[in-house]
Structure formats: structure tokens, C-alpha cells
N, C-alpha and C. Protein backbone atom coordinates (compact mmCIF):
# COMPACT_ATOMS: atom_id res chain seq x y z
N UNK A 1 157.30 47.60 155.60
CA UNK A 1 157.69 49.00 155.70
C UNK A 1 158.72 49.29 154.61
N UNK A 2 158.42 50.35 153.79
CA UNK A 2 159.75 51.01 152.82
C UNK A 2 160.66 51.37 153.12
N UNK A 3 161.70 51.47 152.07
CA UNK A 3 162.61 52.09 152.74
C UNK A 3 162.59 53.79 151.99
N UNK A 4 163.20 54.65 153.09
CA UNK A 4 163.05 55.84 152.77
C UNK A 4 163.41 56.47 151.09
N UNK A 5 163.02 57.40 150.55
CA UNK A 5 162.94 57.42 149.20
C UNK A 5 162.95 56.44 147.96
N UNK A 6 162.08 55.52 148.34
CA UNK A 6 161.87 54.29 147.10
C UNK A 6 160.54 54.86 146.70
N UNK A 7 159.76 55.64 146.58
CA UNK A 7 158.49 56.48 146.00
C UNK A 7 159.08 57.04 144.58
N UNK A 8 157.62 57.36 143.69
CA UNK A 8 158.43 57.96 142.59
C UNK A 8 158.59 59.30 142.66
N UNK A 9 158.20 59.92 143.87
CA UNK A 9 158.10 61.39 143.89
C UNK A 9 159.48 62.26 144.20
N UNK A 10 160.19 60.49 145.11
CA UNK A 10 160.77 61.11 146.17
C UNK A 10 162.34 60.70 144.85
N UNK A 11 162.18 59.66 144.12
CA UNK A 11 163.01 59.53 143.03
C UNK A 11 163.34 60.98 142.26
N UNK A 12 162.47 61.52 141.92
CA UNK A 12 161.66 62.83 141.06
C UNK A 12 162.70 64.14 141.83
N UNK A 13 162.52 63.76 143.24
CA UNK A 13 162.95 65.15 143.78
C UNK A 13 164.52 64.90 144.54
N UNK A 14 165.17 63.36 144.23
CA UNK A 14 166.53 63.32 145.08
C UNK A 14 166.76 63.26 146.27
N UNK A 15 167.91 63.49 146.81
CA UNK A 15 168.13 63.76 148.12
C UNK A 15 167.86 65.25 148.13
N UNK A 16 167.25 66.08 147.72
CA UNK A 16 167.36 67.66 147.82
C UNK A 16 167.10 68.11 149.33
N UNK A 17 168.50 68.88 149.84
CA UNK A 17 167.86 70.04 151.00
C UNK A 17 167.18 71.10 151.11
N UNK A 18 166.33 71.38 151.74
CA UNK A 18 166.12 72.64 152.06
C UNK A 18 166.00 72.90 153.29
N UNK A 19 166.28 74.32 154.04
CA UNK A 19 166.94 74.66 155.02
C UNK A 19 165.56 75.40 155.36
N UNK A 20 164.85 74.63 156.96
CA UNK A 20 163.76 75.40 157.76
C UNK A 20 164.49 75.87 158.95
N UNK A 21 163.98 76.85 159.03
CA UNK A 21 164.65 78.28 159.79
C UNK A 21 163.62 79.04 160.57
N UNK A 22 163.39 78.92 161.75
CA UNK A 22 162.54 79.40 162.49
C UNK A 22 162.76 80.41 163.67
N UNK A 23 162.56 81.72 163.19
CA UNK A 23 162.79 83.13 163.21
C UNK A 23 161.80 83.70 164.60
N UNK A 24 160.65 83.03 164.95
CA UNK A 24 160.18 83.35 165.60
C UNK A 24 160.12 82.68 167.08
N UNK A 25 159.13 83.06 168.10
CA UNK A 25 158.95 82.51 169.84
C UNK A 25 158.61 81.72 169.85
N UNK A 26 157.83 80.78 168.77
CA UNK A 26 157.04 79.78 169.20
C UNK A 26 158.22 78.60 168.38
N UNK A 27 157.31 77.24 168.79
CA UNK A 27 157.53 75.97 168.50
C UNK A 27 157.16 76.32 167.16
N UNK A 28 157.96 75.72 166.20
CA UNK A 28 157.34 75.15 165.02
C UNK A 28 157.36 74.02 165.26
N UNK A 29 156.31 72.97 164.11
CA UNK A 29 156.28 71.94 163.93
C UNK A 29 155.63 71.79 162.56
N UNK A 30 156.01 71.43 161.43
CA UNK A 30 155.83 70.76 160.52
C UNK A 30 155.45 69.30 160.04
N UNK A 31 154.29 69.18 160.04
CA UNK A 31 153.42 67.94 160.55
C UNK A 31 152.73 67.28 159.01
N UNK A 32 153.06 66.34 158.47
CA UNK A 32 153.21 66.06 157.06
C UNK A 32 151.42 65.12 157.56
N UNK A 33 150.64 65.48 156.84
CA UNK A 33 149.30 65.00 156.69
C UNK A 33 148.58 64.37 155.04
N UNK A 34 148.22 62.91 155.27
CA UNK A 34 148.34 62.64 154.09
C UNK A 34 146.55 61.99 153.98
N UNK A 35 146.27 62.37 152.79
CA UNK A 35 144.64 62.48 152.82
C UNK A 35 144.08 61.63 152.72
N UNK A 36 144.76 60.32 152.74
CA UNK A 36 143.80 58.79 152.85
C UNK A 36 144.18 58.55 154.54
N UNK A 37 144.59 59.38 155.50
CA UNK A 37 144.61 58.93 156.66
C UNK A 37 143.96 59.64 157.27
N UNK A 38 143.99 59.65 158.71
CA UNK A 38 142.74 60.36 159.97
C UNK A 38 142.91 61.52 159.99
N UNK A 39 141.98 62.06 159.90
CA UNK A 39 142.65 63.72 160.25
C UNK A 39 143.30 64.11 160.89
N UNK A 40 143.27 63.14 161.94
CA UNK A 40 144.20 63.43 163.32
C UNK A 40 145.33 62.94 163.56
N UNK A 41 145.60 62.54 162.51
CA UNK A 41 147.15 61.55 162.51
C UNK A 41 148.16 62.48 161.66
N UNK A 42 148.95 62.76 161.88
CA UNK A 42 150.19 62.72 161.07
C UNK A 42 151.24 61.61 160.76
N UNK A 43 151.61 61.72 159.19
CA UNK A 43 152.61 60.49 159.28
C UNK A 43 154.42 61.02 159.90
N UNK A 44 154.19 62.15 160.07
CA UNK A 44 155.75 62.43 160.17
C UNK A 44 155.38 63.88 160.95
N UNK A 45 156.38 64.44 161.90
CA UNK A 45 156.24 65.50 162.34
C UNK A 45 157.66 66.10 162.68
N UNK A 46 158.22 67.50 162.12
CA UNK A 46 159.52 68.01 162.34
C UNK A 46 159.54 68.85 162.78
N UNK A 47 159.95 69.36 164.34
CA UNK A 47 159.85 70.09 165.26
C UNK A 47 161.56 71.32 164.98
N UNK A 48 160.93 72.33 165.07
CA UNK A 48 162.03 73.27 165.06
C UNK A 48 162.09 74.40 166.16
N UNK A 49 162.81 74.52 167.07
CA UNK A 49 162.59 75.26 168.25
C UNK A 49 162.74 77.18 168.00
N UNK A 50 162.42 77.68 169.11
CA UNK A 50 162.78 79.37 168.53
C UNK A 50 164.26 79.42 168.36
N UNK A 51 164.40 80.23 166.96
CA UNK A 51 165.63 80.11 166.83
C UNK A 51 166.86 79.57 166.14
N UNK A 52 166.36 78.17 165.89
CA UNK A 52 167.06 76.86 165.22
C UNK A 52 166.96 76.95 164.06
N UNK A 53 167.42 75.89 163.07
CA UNK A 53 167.34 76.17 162.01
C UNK A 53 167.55 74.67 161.61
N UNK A 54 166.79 74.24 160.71
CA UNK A 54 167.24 72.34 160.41
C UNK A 54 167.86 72.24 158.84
N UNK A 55 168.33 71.29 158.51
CA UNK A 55 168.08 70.68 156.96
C UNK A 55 167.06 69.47 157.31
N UNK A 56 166.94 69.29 155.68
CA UNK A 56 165.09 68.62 155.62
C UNK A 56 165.73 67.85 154.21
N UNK A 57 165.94 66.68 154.43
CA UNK A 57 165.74 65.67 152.86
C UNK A 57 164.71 65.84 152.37
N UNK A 58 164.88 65.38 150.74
CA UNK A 58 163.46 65.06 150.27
C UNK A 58 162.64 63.95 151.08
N UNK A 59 163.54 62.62 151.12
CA UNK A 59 163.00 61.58 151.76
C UNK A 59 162.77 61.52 153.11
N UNK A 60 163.07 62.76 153.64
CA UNK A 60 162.27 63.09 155.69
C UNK A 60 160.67 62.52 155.19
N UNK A 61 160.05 63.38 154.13
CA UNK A 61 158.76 63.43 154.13
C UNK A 61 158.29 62.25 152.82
N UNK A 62 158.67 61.62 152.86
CA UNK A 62 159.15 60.50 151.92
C UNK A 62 159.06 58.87 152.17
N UNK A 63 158.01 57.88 152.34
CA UNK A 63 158.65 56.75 151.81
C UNK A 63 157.23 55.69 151.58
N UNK A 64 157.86 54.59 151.14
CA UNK A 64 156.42 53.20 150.31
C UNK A 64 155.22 53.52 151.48
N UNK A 65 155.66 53.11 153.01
CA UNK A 65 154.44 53.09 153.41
C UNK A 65 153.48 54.51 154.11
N UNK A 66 153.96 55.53 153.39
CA UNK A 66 152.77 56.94 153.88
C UNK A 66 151.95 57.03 152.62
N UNK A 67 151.60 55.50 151.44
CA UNK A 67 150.86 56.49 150.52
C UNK A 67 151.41 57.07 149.86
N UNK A 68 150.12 57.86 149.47
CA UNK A 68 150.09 58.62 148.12
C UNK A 68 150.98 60.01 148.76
N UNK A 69 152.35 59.87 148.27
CA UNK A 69 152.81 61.23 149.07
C UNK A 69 152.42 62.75 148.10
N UNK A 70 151.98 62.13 146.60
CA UNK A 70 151.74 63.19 145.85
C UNK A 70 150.52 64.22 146.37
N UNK A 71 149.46 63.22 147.58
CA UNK A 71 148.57 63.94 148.20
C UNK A 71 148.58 64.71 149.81
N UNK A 72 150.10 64.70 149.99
CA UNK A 72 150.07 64.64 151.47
C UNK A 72 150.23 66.70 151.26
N UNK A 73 150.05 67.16 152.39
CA UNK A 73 150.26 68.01 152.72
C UNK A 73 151.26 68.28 153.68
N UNK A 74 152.44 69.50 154.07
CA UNK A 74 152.77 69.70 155.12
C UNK A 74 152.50 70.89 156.09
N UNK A 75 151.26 70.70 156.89
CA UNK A 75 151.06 71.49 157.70
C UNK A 75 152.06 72.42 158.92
N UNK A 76 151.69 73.80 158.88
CA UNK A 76 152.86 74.64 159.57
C UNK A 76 151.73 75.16 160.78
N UNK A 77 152.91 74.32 162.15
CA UNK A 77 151.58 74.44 163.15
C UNK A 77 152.57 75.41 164.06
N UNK A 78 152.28 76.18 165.19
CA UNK A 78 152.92 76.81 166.04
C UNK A 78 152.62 76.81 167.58
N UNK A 79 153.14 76.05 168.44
CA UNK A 79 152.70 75.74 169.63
C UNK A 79 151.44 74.93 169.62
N UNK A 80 152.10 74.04 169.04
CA UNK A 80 150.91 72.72 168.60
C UNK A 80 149.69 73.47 167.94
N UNK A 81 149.00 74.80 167.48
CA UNK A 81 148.06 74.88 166.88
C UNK A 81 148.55 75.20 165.44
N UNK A 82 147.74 74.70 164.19
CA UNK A 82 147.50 74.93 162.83
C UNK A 82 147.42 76.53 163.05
N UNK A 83 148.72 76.62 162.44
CA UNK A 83 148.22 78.44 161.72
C UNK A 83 147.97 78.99 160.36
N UNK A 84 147.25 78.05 159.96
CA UNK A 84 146.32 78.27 158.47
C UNK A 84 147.18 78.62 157.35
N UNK A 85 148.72 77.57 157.24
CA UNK A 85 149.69 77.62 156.20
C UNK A 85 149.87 76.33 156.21
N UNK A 86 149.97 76.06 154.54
CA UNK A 86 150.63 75.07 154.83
C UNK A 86 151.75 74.51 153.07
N UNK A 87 152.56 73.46 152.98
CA UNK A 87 153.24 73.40 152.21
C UNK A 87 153.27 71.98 151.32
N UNK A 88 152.78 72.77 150.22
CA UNK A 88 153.37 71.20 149.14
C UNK A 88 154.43 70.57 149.18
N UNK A 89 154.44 68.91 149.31
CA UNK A 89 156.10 68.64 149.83
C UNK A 89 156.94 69.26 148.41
N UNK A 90 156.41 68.63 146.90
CA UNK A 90 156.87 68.82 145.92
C UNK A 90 157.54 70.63 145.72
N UNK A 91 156.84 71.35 146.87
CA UNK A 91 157.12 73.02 146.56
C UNK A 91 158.50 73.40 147.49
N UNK A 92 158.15 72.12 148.65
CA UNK A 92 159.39 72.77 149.36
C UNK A 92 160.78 72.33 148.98
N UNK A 93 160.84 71.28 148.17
CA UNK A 93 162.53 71.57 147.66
C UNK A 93 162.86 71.94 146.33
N UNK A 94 161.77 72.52 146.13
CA UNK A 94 161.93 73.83 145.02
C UNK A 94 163.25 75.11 145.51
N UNK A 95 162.59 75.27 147.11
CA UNK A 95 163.20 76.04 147.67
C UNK A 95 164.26 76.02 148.21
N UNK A 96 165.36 76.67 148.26
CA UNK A 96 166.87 76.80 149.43
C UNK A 96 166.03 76.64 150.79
N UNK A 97 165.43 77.35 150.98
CA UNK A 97 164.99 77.62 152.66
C UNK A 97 163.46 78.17 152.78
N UNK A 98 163.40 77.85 153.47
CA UNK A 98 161.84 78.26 154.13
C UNK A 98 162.20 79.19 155.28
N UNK A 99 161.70 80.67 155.37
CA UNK A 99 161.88 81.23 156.67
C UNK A 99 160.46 81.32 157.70
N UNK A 100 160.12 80.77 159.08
CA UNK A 100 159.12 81.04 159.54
C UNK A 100 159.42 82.02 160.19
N UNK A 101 158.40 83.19 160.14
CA UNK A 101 158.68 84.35 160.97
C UNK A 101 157.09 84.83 161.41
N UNK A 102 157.70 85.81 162.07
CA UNK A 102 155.87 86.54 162.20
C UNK A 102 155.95 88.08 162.09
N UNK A 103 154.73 88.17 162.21
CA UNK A 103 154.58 89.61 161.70
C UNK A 103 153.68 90.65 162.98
N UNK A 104 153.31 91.72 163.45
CA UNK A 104 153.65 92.58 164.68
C UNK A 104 152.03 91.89 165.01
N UNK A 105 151.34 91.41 164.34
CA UNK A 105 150.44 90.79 165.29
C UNK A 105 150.67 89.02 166.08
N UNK A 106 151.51 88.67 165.88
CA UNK A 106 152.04 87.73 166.23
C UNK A 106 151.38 86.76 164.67
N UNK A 107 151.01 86.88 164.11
CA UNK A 107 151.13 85.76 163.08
C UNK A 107 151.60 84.96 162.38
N UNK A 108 151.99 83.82 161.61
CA UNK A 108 152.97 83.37 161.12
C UNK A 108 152.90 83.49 160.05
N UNK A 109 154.23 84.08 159.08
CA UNK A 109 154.54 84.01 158.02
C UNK A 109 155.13 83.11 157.33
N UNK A 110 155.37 82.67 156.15
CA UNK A 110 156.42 82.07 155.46
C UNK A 110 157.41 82.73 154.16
N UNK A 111 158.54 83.20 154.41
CA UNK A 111 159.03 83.18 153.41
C UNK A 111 159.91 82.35 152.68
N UNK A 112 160.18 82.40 151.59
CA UNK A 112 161.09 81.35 150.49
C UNK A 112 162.02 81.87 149.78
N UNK A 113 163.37 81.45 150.25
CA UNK A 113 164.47 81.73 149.29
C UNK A 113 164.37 81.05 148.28
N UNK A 114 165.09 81.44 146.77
CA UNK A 114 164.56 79.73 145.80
C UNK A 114 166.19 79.87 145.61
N UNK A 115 165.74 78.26 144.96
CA UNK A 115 167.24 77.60 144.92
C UNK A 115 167.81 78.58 143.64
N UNK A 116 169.41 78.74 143.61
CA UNK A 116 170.21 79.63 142.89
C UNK A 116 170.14 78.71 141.87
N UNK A 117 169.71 77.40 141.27
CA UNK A 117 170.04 76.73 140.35
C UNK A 117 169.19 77.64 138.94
N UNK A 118 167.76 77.54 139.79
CA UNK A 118 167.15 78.32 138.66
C UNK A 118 167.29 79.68 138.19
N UNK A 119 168.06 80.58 138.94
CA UNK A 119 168.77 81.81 138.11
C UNK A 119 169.73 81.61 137.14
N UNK A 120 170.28 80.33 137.06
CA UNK A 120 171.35 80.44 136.36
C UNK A 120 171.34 80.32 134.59
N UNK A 121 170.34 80.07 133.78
CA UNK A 121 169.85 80.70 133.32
C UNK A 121 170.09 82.00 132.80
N UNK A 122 169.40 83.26 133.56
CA UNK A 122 169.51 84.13 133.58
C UNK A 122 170.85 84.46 133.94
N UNK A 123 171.98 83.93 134.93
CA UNK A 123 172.87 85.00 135.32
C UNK A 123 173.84 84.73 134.01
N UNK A 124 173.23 83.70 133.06
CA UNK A 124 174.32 83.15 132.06
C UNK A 124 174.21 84.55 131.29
N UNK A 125 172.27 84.99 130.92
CA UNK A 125 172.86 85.39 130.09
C UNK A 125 173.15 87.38 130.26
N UNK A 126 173.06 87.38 131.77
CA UNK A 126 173.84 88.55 132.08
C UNK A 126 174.79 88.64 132.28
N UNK A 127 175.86 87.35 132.11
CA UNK A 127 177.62 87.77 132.94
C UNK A 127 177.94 87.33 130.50
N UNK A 128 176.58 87.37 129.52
CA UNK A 128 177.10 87.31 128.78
C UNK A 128 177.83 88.27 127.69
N UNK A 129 179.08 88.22 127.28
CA UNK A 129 179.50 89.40 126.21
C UNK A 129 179.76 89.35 124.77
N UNK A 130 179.31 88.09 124.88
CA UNK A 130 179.27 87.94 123.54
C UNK A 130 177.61 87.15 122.81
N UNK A 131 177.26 87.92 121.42
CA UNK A 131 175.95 87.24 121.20
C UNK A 131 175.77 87.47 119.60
N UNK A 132 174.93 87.06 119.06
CA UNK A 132 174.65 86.35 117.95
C UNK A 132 173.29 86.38 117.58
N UNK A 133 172.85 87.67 116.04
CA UNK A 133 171.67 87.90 115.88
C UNK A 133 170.70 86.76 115.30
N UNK A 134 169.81 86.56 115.92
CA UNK A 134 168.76 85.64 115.21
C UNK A 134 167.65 85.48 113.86
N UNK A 135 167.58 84.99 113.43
CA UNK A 135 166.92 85.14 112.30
C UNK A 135 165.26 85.93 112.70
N UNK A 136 164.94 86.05 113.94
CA UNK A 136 163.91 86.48 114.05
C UNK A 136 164.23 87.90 114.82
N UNK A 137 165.32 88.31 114.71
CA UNK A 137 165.57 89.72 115.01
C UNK A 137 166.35 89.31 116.67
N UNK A 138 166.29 88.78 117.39
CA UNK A 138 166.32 88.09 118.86
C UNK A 138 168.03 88.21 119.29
N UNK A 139 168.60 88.69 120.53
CA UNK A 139 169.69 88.53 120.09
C UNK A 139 170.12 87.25 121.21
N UNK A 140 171.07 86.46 120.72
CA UNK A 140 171.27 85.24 121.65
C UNK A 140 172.77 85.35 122.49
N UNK A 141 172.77 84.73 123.69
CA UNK A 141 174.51 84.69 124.22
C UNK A 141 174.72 83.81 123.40
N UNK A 142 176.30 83.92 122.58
CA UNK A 142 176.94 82.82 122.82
C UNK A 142 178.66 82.63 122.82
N UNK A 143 179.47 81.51 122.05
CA UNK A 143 180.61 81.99 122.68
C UNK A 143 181.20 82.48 121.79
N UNK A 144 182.75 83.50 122.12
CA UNK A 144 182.87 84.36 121.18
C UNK A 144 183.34 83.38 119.61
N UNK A 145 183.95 82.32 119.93
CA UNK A 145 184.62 82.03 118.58
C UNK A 145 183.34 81.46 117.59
N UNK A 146 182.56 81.82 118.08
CA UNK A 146 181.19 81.89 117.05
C UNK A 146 180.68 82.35 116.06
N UNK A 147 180.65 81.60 114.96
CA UNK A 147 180.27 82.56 113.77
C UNK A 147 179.12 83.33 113.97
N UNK A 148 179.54 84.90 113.62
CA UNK A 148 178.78 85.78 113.88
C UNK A 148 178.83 86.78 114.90
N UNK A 149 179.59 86.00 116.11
CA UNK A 149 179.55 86.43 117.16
C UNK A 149 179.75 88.10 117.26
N UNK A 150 178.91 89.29 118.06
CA UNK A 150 179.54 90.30 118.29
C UNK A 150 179.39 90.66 119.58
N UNK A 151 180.64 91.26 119.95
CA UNK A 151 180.94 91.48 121.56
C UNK A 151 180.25 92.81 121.79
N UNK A 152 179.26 92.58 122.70
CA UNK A 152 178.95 93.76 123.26
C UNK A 152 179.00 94.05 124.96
N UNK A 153 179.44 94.68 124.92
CA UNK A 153 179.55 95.62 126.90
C UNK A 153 178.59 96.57 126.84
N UNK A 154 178.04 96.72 128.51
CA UNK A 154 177.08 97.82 128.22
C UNK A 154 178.17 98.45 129.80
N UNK A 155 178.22 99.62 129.79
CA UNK A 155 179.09 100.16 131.14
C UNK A 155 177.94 99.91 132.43
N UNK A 156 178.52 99.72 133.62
CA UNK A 156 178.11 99.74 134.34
C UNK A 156 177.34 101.00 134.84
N UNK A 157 177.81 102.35 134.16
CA UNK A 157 177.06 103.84 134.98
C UNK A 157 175.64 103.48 134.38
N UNK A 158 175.46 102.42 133.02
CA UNK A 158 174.42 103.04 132.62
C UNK A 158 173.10 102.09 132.59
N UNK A 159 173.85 100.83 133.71
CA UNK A 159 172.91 100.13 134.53
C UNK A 159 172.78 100.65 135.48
N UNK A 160 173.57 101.49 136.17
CA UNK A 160 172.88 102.44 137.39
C UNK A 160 171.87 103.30 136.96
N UNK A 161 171.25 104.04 135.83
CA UNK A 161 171.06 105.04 135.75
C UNK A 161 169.42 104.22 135.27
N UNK A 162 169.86 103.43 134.88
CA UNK A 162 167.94 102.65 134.74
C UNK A 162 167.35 102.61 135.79
């Protein structure tokens, strides 16, 4: 038997959390199914009650002896039945959180917060005021004591007004 995250997937993805959050009446259960085994087997199953809310390692769904985890699936079941969703392990700690909810016919939804890492990026280069024209016309952030550098502000009324 392995020990938990010695896979290369589970190397690949860390200890990463993500936060399942279950919004609705029923049982969740998140039932990790991996495609060289029985259909009817799961190797791992994470139960979340109405209401609750868990953290989830990479290595929960993670280790030497489940296989090929690059093929497993994690099925999103509700009062023990499959409700025709389900989740790439590799997709879910992409995400901050997973929300299960439903919708006015009783169905189950999923939504996904994503992790703030990948905005940042972007919030760089909106909290940026200083930038630097490119040879291809392009304008770049960068910092002010930069050759070239020119400071620009845009006012806030006239990001409201877009």
C-alpha cells in the first residue's frame, strides 16, 4: 500500500485545498471512480452533509495503490444516486471551492470559485501606474524607476462610466 501523495499527479498538484460546500437537502457524496476498477467500486468516497462544508487535499483522492489516478473520475452523487456530474480530480484544485447547490427543480448544480492565484496576473496589471511603450506599439506595466517609464492614472468616474 502507498503512501498518500507519492503519485506523480498528486506531486504535480501539492497539498492543494479546495473547499466542498454543500448548499443543498440532500447527502452529498463524492465518490472517486477509477476506470481499471468495477464499476461498482469506488476507491474513496467523501460524504458532505446538508449544510457542511469540508476541505479536500490533493492527496484525499490520491495515492500508489488506486492506479492510474490520471483516469479516475470524481463522481457527484446525492442521496446515494449519481446525478449526472461529475469532476476531474486534476480540475478540482484548480478551484478555491466547489459549491453544490440545486436549482427549483430539485437538481444538482455545481458551481466553482477559482483560486485568486490566477487573477493575479491581471490584478498586477490593473493596480498598475506605471508602464512602458513596446516596440510593437503594446503598452507594458512596469516599475516606475524604469527607463522609459510613464505614469499613467485613469480616474475612477471614468471607469464608472464604461
Amino acid at each position: 500500500m502507498g503512501t498518500p501523495g507519492t503519485s506523480p499527479l498528486c506531486r504535480k498538484m501539492g497539498n492543494k485545498l479546495t473547499i466542498l460546500e454543500n448548499r443543498t437537502w440532500f447527502n452529498i457524496e463524492i465518490k472517486m471512480w477509477v476506470d481499471v476498477s468495477r464499476p461498482d467500486r469506488f476507491k474513496k468516497i467523501v460524504r458532505i452533509e446538508p449544510g457542511r462544508s469540508i476541505r479536500v487535499k490533493a492527496s484525499t483522492f490520491n495515492s500508489d495503490d488506486q492506479g492510474s489516478v490520471e483516469h479516475a473520475l470524481l463522481l457527484v452523487c446525492a442521496n446515494g444516486s449519481w446525478t449526472g456530474k461529475y469532476i476531474l480530480p486534476q480540475d478540482l484544485f484548480a478551484w478555491a471551492a466547489v459549491f453544490c447547490d440545486s436549482n427549483r427543480h430539485g437538481q444538482v448544480i455545481l458551481q466553482t470559485q477559482v483560486k485568486d492565484v490566477l487573477f493575479e496576473p491581471v490584478r498586477k496589471t490593473q493596480d498598475a501606474m506605471f508602464f512602458i511603450n513596446t516596440p510593437n506599439g503594446m503598452w507594458m506595466p512596469c516599475g516606475p524607476k524604469q527607463s522609459g517609464a510613464v505614469q499613467i492614472t485613469m480616474p475612477v468616474k471614468d471607469l464608472l462610466l464604461r
